[in-house]
Structure formats: structure tokens, C-alpha cells
N, C-alpha and C. Protein backbone atom coordinates (compact mmCIF):
# COMPACT_ATOMS: atom_id res chain seq x y z
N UNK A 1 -9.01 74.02 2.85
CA UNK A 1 -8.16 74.46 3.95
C UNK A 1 -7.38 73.27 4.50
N UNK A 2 -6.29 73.40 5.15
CA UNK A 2 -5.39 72.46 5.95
C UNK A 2 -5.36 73.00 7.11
N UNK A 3 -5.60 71.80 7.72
CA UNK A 3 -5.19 72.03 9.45
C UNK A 3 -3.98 71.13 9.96
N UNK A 4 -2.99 71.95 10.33
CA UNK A 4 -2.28 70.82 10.71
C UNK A 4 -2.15 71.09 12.51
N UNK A 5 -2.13 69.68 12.81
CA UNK A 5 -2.25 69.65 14.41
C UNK A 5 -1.94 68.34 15.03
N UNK A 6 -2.29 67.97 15.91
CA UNK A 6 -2.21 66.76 16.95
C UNK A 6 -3.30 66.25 17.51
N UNK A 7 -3.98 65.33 17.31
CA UNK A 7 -4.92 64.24 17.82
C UNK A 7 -4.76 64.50 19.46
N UNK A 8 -6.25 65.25 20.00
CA UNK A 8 -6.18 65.21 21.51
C UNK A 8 -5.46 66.86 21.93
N UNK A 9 -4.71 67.37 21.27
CA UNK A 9 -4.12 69.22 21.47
C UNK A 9 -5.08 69.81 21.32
N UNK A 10 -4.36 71.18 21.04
CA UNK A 10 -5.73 72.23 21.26
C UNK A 10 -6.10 72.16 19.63
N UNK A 11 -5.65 71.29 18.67
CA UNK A 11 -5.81 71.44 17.37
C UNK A 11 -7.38 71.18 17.69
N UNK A 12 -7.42 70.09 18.80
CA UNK A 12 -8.70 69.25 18.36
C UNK A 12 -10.00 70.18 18.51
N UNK A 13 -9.71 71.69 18.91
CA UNK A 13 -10.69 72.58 19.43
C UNK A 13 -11.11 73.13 17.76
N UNK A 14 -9.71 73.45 17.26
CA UNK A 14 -9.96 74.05 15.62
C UNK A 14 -10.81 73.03 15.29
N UNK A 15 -10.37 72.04 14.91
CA UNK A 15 -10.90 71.03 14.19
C UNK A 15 -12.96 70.30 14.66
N UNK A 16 -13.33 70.87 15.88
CA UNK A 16 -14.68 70.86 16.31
C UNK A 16 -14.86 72.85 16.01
N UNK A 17 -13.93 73.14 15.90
CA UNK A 17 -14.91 74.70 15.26
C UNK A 17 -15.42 74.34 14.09
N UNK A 18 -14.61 73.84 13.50
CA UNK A 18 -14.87 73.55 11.63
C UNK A 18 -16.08 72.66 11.43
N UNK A 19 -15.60 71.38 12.11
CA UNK A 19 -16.99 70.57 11.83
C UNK A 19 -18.07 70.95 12.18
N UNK A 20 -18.11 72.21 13.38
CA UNK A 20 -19.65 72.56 13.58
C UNK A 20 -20.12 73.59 12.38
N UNK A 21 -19.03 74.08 11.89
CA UNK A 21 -19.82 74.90 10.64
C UNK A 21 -19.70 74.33 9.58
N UNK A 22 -19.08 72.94 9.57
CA UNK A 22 -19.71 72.30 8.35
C UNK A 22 -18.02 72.75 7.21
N UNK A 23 -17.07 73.06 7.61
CA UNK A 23 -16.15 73.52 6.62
C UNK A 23 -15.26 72.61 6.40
N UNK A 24 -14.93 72.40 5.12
CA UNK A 24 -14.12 71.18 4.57
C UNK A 24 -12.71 71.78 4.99
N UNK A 25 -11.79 70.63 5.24
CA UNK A 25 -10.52 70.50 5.18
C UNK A 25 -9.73 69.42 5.51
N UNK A 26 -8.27 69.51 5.03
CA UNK A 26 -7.81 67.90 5.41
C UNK A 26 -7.01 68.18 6.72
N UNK A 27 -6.87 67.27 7.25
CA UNK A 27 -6.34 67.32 8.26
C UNK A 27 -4.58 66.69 8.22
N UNK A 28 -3.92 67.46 8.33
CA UNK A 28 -2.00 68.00 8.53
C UNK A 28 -1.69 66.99 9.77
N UNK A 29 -1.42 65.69 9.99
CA UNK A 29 -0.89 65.27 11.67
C UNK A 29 0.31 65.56 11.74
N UNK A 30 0.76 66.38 12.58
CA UNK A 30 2.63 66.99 13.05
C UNK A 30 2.58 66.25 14.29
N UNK A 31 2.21 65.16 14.74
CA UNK A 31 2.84 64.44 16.15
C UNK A 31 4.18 64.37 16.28
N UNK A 32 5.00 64.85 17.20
CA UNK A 32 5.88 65.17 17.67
C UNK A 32 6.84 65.96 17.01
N UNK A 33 5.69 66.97 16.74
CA UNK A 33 6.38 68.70 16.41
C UNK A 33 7.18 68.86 17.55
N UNK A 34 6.99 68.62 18.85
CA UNK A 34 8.27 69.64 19.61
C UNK A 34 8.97 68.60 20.03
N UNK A 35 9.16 67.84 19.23
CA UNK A 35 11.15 67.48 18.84
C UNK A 35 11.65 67.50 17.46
N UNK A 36 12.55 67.44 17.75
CA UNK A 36 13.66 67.76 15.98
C UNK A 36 12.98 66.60 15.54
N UNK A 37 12.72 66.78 13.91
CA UNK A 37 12.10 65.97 13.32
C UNK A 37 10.93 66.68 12.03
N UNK A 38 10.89 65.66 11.04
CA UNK A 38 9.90 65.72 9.86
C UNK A 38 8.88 66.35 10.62
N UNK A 39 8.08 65.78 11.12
CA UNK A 39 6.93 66.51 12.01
C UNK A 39 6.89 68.53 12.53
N UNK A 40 8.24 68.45 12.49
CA UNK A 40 8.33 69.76 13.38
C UNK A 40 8.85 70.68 12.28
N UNK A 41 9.55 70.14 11.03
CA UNK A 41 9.70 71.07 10.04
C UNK A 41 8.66 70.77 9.18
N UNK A 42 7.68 70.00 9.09
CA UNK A 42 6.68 70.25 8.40
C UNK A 42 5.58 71.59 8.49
N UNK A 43 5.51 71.16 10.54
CA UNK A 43 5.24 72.61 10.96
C UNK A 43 5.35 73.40 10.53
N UNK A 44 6.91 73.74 11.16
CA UNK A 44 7.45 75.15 10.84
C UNK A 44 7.55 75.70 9.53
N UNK A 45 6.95 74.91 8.65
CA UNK A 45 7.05 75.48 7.08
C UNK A 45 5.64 76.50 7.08
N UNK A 46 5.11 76.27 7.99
CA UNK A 46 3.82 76.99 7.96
C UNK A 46 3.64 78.31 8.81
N UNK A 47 4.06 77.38 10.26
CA UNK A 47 3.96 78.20 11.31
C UNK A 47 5.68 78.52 12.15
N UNK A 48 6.15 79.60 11.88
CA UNK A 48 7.72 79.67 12.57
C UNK A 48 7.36 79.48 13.97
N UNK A 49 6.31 79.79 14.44
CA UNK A 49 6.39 79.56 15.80
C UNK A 49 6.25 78.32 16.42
N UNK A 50 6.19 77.12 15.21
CA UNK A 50 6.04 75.80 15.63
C UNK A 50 5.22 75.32 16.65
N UNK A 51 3.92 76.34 16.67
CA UNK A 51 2.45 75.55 17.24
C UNK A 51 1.59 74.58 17.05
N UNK A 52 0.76 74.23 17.59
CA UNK A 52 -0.68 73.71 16.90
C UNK A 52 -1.76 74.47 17.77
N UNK A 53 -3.12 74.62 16.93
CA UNK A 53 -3.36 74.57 15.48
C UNK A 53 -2.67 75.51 14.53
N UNK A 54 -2.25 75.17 13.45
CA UNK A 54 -1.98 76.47 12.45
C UNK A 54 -3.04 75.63 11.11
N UNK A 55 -3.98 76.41 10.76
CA UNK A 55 -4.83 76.50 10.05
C UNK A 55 -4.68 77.64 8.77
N UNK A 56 -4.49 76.79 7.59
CA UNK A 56 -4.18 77.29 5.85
C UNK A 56 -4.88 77.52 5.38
N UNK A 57 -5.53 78.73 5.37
CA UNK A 57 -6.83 79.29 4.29
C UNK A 57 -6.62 79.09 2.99
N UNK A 58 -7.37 78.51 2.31
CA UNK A 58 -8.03 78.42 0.35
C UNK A 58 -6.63 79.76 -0.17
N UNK A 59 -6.58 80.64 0.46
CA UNK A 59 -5.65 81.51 -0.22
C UNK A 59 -4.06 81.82 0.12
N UNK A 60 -4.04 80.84 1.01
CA UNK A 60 -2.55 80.53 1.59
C UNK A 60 -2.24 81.43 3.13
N UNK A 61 -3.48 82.26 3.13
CA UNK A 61 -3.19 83.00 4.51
C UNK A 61 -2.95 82.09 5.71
N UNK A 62 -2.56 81.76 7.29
CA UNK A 62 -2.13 81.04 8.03
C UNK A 62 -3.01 81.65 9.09
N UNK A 63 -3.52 80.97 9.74
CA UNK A 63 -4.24 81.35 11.08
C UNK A 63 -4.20 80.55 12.32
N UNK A 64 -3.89 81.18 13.26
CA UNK A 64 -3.26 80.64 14.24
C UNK A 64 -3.86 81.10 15.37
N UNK A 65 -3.75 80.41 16.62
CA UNK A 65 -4.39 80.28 17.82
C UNK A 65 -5.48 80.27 18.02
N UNK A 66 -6.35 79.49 18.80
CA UNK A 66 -7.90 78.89 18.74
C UNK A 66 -9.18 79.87 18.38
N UNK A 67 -8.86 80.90 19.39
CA UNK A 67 -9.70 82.00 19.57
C UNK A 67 -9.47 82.88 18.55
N UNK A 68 -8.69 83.15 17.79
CA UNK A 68 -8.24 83.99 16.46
C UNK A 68 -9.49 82.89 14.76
N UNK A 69 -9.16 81.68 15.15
CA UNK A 69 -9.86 81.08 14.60
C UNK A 69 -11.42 81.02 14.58
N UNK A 70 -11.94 80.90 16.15
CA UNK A 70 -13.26 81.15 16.42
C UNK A 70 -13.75 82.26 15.69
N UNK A 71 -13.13 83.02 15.96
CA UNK A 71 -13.72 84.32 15.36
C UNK A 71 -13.99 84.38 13.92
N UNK A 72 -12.93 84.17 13.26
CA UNK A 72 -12.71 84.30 11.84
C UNK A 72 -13.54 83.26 11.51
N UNK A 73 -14.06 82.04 11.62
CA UNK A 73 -14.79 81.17 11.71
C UNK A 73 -16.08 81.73 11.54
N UNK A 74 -16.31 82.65 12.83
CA UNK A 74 -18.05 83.04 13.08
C UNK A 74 -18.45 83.50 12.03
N UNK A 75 -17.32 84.55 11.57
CA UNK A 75 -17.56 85.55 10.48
C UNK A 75 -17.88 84.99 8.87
N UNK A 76 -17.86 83.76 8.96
CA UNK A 76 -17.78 83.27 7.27
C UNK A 76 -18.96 82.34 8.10
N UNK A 77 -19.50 82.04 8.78
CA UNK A 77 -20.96 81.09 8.74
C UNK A 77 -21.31 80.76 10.05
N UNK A 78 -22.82 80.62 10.28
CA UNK A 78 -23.44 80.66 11.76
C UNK A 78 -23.02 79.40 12.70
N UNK A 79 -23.46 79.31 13.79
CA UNK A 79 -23.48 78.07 14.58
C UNK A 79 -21.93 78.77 15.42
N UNK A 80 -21.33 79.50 15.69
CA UNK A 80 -20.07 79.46 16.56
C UNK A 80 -20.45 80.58 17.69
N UNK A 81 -20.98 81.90 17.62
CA UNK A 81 -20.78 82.75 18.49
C UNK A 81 -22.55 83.55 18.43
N UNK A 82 -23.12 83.98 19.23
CA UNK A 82 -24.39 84.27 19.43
C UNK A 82 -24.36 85.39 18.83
N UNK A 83 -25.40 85.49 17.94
CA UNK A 83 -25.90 87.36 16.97
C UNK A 83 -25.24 88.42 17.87
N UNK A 84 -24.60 89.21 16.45
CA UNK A 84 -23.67 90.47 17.25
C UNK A 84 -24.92 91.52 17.74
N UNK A 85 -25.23 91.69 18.67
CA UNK A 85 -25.69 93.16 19.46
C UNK A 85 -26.47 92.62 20.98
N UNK A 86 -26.56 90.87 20.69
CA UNK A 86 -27.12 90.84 21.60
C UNK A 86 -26.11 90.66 23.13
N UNK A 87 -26.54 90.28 24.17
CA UNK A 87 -25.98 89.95 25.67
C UNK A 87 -24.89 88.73 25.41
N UNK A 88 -25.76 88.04 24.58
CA UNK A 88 -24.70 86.70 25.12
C UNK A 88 -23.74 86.75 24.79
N UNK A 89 -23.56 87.93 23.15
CA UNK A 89 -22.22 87.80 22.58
C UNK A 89 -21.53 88.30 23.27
N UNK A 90 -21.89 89.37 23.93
CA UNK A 90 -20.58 89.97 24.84
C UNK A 90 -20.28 88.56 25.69
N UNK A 91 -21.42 88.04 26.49
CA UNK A 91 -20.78 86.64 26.89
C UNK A 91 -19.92 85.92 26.74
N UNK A 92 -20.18 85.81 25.36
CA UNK A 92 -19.40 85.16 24.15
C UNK A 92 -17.66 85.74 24.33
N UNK A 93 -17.36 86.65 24.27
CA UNK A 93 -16.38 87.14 24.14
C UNK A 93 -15.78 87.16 25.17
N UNK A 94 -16.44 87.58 26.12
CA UNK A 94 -15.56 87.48 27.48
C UNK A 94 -15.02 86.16 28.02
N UNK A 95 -15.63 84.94 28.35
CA UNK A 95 -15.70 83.65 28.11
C UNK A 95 -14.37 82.98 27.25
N UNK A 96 -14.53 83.28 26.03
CA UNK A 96 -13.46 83.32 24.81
C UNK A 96 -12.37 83.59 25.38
N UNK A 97 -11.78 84.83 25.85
CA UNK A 97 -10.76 85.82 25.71
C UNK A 97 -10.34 85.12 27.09
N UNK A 98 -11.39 84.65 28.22
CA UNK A 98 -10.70 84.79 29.23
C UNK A 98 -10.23 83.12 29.45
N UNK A 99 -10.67 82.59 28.65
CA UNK A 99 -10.17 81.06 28.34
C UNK A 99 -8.79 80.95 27.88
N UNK A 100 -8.44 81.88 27.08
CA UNK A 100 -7.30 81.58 26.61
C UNK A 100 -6.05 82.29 26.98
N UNK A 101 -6.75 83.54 27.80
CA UNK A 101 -5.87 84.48 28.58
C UNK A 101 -5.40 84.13 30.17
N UNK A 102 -6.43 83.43 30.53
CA UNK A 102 -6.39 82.40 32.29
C UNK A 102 -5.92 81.24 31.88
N UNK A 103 -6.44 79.85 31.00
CA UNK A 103 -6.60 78.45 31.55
C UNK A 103 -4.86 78.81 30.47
N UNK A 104 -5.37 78.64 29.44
CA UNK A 104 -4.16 78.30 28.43
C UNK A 104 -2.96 78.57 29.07
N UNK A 105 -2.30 79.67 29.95
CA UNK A 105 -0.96 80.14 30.24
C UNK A 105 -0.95 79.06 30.98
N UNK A 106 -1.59 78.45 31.94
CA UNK A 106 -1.37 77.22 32.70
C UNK A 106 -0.72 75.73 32.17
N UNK A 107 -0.68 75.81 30.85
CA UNK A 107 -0.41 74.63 30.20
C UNK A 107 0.79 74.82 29.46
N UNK A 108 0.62 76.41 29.16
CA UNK A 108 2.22 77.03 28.57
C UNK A 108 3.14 76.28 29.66
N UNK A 109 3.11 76.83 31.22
CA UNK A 109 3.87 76.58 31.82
C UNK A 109 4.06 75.33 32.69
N UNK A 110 3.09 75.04 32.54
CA UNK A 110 2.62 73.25 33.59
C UNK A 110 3.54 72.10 32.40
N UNK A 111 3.29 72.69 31.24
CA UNK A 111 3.51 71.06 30.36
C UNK A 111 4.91 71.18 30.09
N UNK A 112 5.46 72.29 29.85
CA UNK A 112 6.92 72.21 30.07
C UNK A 112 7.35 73.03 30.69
N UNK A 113 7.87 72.26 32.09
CA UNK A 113 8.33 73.49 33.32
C UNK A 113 10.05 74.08 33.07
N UNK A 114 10.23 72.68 32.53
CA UNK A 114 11.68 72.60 32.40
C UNK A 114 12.14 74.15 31.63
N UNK A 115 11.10 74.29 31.12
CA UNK A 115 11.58 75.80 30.02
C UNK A 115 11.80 77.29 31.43
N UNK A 116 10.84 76.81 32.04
CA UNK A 116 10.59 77.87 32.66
C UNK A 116 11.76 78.26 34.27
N UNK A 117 11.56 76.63 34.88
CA UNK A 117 11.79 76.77 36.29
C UNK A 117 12.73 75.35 36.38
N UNK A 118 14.16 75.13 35.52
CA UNK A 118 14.67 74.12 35.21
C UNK A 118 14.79 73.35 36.53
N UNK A 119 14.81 74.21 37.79
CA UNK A 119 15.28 74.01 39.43
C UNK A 119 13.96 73.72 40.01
N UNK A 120 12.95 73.86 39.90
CA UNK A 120 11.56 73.81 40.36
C UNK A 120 10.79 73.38 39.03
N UNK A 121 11.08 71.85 38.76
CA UNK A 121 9.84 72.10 37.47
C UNK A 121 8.83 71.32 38.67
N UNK A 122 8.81 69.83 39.07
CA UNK A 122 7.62 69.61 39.96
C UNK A 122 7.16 70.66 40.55
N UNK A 123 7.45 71.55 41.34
CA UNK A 123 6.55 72.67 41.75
C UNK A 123 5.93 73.60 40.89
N UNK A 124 6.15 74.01 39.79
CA UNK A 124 5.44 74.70 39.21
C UNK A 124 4.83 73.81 38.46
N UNK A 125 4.69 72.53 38.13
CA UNK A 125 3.48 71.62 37.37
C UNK A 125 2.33 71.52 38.45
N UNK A 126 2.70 71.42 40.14
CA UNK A 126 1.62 71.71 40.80
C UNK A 126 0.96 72.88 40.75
N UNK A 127 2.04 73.71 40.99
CA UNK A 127 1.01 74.81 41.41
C UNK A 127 0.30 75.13 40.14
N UNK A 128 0.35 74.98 38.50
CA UNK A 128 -0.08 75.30 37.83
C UNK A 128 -1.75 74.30 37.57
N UNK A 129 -1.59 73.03 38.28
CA UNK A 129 -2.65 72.39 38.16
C UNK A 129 -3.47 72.90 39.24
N UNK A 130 -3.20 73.51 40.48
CA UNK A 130 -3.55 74.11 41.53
C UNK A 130 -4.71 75.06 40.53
N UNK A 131 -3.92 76.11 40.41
CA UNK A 131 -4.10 77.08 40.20
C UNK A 131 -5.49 76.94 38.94
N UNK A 132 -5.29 76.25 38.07
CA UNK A 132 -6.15 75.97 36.76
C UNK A 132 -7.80 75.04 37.86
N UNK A 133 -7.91 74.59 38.52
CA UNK A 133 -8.91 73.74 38.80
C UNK A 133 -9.28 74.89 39.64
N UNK A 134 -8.98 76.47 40.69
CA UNK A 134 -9.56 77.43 40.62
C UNK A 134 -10.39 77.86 39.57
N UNK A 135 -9.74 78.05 38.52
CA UNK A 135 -10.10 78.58 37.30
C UNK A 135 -11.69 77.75 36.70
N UNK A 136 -11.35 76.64 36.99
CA UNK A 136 -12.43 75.70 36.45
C UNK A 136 -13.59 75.70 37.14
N UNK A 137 -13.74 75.50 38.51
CA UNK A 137 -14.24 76.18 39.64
C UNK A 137 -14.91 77.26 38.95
N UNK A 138 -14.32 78.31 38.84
CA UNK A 138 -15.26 79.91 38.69
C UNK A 138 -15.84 79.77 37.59
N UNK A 139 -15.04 78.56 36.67
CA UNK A 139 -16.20 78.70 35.18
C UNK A 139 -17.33 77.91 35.31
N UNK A 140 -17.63 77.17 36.09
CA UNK A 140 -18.68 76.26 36.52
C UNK A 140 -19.78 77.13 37.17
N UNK A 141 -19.60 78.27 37.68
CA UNK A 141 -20.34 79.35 38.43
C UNK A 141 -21.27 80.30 37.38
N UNK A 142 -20.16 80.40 36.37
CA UNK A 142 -20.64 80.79 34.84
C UNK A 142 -21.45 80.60 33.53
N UNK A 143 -21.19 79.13 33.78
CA UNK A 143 -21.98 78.23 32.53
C UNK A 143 -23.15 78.54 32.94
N UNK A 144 -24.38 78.05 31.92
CA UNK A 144 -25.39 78.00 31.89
C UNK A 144 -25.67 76.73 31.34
N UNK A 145 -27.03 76.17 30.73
CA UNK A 145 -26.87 74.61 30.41
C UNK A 145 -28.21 74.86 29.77
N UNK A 146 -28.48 73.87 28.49
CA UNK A 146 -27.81 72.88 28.05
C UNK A 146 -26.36 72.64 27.73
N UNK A 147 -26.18 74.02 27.19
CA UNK A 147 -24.70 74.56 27.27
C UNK A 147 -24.40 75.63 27.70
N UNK A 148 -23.02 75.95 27.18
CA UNK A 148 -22.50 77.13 28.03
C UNK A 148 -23.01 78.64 28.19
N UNK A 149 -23.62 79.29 27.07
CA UNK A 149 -24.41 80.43 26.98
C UNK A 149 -25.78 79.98 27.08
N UNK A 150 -26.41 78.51 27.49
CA UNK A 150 -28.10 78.42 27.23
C UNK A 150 -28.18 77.61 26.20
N UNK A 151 -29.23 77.83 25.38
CA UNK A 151 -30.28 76.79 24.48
C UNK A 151 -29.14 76.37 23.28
N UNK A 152 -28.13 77.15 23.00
CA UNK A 152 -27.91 76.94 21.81
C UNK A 152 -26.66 77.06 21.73
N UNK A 153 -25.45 75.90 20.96
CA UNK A 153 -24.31 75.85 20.95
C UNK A 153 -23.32 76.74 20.84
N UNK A 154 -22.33 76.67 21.10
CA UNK A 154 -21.40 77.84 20.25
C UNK A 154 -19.69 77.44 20.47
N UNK A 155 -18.93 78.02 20.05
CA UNK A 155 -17.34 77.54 20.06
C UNK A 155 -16.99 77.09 21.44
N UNK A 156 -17.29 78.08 22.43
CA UNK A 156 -17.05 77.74 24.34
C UNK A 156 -17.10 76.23 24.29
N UNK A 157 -18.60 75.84 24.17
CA UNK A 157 -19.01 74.48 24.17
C UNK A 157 -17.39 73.56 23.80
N UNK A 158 -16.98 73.79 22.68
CA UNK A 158 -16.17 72.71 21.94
C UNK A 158 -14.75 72.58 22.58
N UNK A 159 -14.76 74.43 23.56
CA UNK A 159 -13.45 74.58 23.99
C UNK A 159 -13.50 73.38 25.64
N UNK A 160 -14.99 73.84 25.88
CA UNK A 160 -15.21 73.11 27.26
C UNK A 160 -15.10 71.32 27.04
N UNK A 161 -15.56 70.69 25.92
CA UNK A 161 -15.80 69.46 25.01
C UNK A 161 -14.30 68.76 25.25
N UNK A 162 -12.93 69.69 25.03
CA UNK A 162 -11.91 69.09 24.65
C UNK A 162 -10.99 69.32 25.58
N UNK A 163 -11.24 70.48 26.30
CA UNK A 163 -10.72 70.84 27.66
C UNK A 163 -10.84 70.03 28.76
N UNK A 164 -11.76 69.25 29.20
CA UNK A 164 -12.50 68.32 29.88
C UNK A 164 -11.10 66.72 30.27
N UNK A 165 -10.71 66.57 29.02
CA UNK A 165 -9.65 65.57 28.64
C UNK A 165 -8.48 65.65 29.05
N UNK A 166 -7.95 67.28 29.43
CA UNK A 166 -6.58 67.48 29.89
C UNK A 166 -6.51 67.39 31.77
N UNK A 167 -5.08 67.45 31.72
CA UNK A 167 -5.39 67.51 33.44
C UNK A 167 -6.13 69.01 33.64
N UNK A 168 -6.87 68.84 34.84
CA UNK A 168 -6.91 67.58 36.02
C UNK A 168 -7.48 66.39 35.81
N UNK A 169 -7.87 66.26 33.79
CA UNK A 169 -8.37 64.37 33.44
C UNK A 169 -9.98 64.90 34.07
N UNK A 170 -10.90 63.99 32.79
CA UNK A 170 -12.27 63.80 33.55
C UNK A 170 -12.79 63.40 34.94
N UNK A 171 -11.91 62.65 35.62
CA UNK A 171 -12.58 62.25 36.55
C UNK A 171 -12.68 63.26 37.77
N UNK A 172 -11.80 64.30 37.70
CA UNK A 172 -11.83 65.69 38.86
C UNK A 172 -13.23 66.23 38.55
N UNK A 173 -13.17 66.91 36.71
CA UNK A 173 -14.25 67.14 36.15
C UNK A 173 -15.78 66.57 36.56
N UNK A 174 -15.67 65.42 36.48
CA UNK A 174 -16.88 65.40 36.84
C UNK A 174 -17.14 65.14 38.36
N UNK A 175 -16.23 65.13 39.34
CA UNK A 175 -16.56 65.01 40.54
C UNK A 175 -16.90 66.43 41.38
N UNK A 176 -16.01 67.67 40.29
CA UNK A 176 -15.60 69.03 40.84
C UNK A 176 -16.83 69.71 40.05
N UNK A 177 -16.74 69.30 39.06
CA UNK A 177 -17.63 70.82 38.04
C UNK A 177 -18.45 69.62 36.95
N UNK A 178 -19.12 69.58 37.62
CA UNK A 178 -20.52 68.06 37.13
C UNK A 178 -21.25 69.20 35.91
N UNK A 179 -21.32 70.51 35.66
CA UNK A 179 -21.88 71.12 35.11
C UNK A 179 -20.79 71.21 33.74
N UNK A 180 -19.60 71.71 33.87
CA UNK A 180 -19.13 71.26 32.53
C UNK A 180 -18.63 69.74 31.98
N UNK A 181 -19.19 68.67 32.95
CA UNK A 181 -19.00 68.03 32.42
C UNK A 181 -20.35 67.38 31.79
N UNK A 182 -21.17 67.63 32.23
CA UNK A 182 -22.38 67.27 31.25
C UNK A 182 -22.74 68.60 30.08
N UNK A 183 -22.23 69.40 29.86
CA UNK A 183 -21.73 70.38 28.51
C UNK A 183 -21.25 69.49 27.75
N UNK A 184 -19.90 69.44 28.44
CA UNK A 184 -18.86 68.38 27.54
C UNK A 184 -19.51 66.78 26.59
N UNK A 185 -20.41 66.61 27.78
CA UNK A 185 -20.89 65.10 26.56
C UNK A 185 -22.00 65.63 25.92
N UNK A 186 -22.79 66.43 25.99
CA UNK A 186 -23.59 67.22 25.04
C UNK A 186 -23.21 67.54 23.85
N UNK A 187 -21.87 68.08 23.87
CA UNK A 187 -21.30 68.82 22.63
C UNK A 187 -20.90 67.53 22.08
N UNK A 188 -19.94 66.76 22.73
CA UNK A 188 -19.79 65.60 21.87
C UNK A 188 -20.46 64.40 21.12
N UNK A 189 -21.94 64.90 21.80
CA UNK A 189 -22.81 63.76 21.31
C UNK A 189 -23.79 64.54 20.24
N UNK A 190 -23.40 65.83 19.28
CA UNK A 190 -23.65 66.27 18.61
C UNK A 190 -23.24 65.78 17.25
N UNK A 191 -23.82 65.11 16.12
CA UNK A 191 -24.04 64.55 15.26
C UNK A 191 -22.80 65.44 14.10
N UNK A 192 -22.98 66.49 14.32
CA UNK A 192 -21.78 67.70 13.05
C UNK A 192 -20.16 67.09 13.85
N UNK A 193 -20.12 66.96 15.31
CA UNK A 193 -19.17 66.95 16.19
C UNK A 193 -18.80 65.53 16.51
N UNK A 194 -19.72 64.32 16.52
CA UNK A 194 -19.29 63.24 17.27
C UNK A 194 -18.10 62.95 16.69
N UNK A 195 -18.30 62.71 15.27
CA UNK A 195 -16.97 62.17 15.19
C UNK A 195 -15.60 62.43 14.91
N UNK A 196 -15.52 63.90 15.21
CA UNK A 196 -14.39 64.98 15.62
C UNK A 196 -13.73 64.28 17.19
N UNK A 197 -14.62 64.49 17.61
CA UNK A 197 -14.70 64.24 19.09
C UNK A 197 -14.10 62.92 19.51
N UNK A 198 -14.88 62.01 18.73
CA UNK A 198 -14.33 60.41 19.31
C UNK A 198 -12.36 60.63 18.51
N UNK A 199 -12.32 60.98 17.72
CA UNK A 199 -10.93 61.38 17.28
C UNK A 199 -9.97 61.51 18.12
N UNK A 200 -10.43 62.85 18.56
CA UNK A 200 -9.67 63.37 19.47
C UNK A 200 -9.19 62.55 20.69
N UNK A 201 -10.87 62.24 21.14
CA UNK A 201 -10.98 61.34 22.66
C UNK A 201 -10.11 60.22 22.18
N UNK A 202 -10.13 59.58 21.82
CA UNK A 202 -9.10 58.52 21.73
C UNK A 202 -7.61 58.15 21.27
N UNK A 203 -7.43 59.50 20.98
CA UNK A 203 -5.72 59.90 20.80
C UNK A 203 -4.87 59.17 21.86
């Protein structure tokens, strides 16, 4: 498989799904896909929508966005999402869905306002950091620990692992929500994961 992505993006979430199940692939760097450039038509040869992650299955299929991955992930080998019938998976799912349906739109619109609010971009980069450290807040109410569902790892973990790094930056993290941030060095100090992790972290 190929992953192509960015050191420190949300690639780096694909790229700790994979290493926790152990799945080979090389890794694609498109740094500064969103400007004109080699990088961004390398992309787009894959993905028209010129994202990251876009992830190349063994059979040329393309898979795209984190949580589309998690899944498809769970389904070919264990360690990502808790046995289907029990509680946590519904956990599992809700957690998932609402990560990428709440925090993510915040970064759609926080990281480039200019797209959105060319007349107000400082105000909507606040209010979107506003608004996301709510969000972080209520997921701290949620977790459980050692990690995020309890005793035993799963994708959340890796999303919480790499999430931790963006604004509002670790140091809110661990002053605001001390609970995902000791998740966060848990997952990273996982032996399948560390050195995904230090990757990323040091982008």
C-alpha cells in the first residue's frame, strides 16, 4: 500500500492506524500539496480532491479520510475498534464519527479562513479555536483511561495521540484536559506506534 501525506497532518493518524495493525506500506511525502507544485499534482494524481491522507490499496482502490480508513482497517485485522456486538463498539463509533464530524470542521475552517471569511479571517480562526477547546472539554468527560474506551487500545487513542499536537498545542492540553493528555503519551509510548509517533512529533 502507499500512503501519501504530510509529516505532523491528519496523514499522521492513517499512518499510526497502520502501524498498530502491523500493515506494510511506503510512505508518499506531498509537503506542500496546497500550493501549485510537484507535491500537489503528485497528489492529485491520486486524490482529485487534493487531501491528505489518501491511502492506495495492493489493488489500486484509493481510500480516503481517517475514519473511512479506521474502519476498513478494523475489518482486515484486530487491535483498532472493540469486538462488534459489544458496548464499547458502539462507543467506538460514536467517538469516531463525532471526531470527525465536530473537531475536524474546525480546522476546515480555522486553518484557512481566508477561503471562507476573506473580511473576517482573524475572527473566525478565534472563534474556531474557541469553539474546538469546548469540544475537547466534553471529550475529556468521555474518555476513560488507560485509554480512551478502558484497558485496551484502539484507533480514538491514535486520533487523541496526534490531535494533542495541533492548536490549542500541548501545553492547553495538558493544563485543560490532563486526561487526554496522558492517553496521548500512552499511545505514543507504544512500541508498534513509537516510532510513527516520534515522526510525526517532530515534523
Amino acid at each position: 500500500m502507499q500512503l501519501y501525506g504530510v509529516r505532523g497532518w491528519g496523514s499522521a493518524i492513517a499512518e499510526g492506524l497502520l502501524a498498530l495493525t502491523g500493515q506494510g506500506y511506503d510512505f508518499i511525502d506531498v509537503e506542500g500539496f496546497d500550493r501549485p507544485g510537484p507535491a500537489r499534482d503528485r497528489l492529485a494524481a491520486v486524490n482529485p480532491l487534493v487531501q491528505v491522507p489518501a491511502l492506495v490499496l495492493d489493488d489500486g482502490t484509493v481510500m480516503t479520510e481517517t475514519a473511512a480508513i479506521a474502519l476498513y482497517l478494523s475489518d482486515r485485522a484486530p487491535g483498532l475498534a472493540p469486538a462488534i456486538g459489544t458496548p464499547e463498539r458502539g462507543r467506538f463509533y460514536r467517538l469516531l464519527v463525532w471526531l470527525v464530524a465536530n473537531v475536524y470542521p474546525t480546522f476546515t475552517y480555522g486553518d484557512y479562513p481566508e477561503r471562507w471569511a476573506p473580511s473576517a479571517t482573524e475572527e473566525l480562526v478565534a472563534s474556531t479555536i474557541r469553539h474546538r477547546k469546548t469540544l475537547y472539554r466534553w471529550l475529556e468527560e468521555q474518555v476513560a483511561e488507560p485509554f480512551v474506551l478502558g484497558d485496551t487500545p484502539c484507533a480514538l487513542d491514535i486520533y487523541v495521540a496526534v490531535m494533542v499536537t495541533w492548536r490549542p498545542r500541548t501545553p492547553w492540553f495538558e493544563r485543560n484536559t490532563p486526561k487526554l493528555m496522558r492517553i496521548a503519551e500512552r499511545t505514543r509510548q507504544m512500541p508498534s506506534l513509537a516510532a510513527v509517533m516520534a515522526a510525526n512529533s517532530n515534523a
